[in-house]
C-alpha atoms as a PDB file:
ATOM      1  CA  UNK A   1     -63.179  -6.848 107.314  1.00  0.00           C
ATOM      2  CA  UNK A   2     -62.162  -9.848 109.240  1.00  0.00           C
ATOM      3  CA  UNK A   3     -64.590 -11.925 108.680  1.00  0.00           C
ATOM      4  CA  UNK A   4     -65.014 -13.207 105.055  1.00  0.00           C
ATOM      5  CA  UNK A   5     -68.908 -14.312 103.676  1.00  0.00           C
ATOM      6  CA  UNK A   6     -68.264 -18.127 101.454  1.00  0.00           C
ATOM      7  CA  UNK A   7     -72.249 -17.576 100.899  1.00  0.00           C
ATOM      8  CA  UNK A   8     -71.564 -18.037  96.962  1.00  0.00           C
ATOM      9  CA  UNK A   9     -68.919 -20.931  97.585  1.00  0.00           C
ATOM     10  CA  UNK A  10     -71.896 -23.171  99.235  1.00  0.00           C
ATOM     11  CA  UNK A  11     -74.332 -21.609  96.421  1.00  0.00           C
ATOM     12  CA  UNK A  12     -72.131 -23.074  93.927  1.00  0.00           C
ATOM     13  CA  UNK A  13     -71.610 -26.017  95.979  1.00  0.00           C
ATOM     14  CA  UNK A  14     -75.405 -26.973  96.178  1.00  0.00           C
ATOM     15  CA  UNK A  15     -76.114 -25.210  92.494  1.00  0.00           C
ATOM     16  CA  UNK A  16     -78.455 -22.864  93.822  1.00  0.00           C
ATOM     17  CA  UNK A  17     -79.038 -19.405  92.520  1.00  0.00           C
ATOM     18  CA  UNK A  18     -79.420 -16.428  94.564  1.00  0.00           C
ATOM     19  CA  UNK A  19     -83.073 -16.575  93.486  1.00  0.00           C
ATOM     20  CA  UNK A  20     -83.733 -19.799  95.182  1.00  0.00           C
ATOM     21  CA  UNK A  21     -82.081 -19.283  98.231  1.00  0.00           C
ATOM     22  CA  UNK A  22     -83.585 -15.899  98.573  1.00  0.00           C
ATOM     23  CA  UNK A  23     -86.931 -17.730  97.861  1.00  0.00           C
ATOM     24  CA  UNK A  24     -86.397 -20.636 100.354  1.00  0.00           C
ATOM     25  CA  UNK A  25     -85.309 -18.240 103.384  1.00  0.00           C
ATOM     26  CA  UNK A  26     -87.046 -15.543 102.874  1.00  0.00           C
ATOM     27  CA  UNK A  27     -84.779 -12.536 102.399  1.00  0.00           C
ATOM     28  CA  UNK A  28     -85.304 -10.456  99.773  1.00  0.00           C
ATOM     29  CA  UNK A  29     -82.642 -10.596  96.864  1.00  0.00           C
ATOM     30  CA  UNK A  30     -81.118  -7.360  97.779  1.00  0.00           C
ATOM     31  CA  UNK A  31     -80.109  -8.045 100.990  1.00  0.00           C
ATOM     32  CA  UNK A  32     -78.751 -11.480 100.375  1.00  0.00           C
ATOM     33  CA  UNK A  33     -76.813  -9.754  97.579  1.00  0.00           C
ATOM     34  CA  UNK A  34     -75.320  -7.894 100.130  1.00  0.00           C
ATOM     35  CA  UNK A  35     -74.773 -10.723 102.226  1.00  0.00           C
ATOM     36  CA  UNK A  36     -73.119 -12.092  99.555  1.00  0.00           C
ATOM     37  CA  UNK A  37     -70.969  -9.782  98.764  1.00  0.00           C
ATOM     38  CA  UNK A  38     -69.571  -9.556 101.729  1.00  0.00           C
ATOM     39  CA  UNK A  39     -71.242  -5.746 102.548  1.00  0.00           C
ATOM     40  CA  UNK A  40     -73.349  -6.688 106.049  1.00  0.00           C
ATOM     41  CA  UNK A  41     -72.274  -5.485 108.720  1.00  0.00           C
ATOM     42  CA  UNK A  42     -74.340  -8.266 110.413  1.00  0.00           C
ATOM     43  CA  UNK A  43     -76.419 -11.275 110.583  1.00  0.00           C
ATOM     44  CA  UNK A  44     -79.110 -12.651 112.257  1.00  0.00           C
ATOM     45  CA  UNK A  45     -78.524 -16.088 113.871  1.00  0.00           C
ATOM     46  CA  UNK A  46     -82.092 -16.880 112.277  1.00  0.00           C
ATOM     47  CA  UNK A  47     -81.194 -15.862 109.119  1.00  0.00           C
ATOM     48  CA  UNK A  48     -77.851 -18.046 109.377  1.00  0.00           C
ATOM     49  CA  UNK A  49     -79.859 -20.772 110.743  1.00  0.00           C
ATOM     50  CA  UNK A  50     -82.619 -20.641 107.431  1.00  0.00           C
ATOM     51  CA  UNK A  51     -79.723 -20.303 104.960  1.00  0.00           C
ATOM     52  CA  UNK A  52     -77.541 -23.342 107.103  1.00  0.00           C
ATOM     53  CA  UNK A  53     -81.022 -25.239 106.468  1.00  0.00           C
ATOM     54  CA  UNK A  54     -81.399 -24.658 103.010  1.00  0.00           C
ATOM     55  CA  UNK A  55     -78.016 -25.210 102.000  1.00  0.00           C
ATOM     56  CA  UNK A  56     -77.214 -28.600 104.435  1.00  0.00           C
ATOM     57  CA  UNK A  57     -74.269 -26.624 105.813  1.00  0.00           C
ATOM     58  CA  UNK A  58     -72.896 -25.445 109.163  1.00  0.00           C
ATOM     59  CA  UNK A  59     -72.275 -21.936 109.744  1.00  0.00           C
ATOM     60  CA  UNK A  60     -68.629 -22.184 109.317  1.00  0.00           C
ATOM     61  CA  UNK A  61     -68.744 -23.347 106.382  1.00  0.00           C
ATOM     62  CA  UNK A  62     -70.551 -19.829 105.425  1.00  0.00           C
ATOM     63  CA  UNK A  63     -68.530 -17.433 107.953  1.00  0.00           C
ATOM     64  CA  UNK A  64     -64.760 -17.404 107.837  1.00  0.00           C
ATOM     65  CA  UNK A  65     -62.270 -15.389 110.122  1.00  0.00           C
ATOM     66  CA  UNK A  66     -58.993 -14.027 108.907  1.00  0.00           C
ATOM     67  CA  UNK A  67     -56.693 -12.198 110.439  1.00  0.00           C
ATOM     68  CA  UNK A  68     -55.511  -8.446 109.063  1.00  0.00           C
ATOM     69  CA  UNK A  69     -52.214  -7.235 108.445  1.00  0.00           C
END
C-alpha cells in the first residue's frame, strides 16, 4: 500500500500506549491495532481528527504517501 500509518511513531513520540489512545478516542483496541498496523483500508476524518487531538499532531504527521516500484 501507498500510504504508510506512523500511528506508533507519534505513540512513541507522546509515550502513549495503545490503551490510552484507544481510551481517549474511543476506538476499540482492535481496530486501532489495525490502524496501527497499517491493515485499514480506511479512516474516518473523525477518527483522524480525535487521534490528531489526542496526540497534538497534524494528520501528516500520522499518514504518509510513498510511491511503489
Amino acid at each position: 500500500m501507498a500510504i504508510i500509518v506512523n500511528l506508533d511513531v507519534m505513540m512513541a513520540k507522546r509515550k502513549m500506549s495503545l490503551n490510552e489512545l484507544s481510551e481517549s478516542v474511543g476506538l476499540t483496541l482492535s481496530n486501532l491495532s489495525i490502524l496501527k498496523t497499517g491493515k485499514a483500508k480506511a479512516i474516518r476524518f473523525r477518527t483522524l481528527e480525535a487521534i490528531c487531538k489526542t496526540l497534538d499532531c497534524q494528520p501528516g504527521d500520522i499518514l504518509e504517501f510513498r510511491e511503489e516500484n
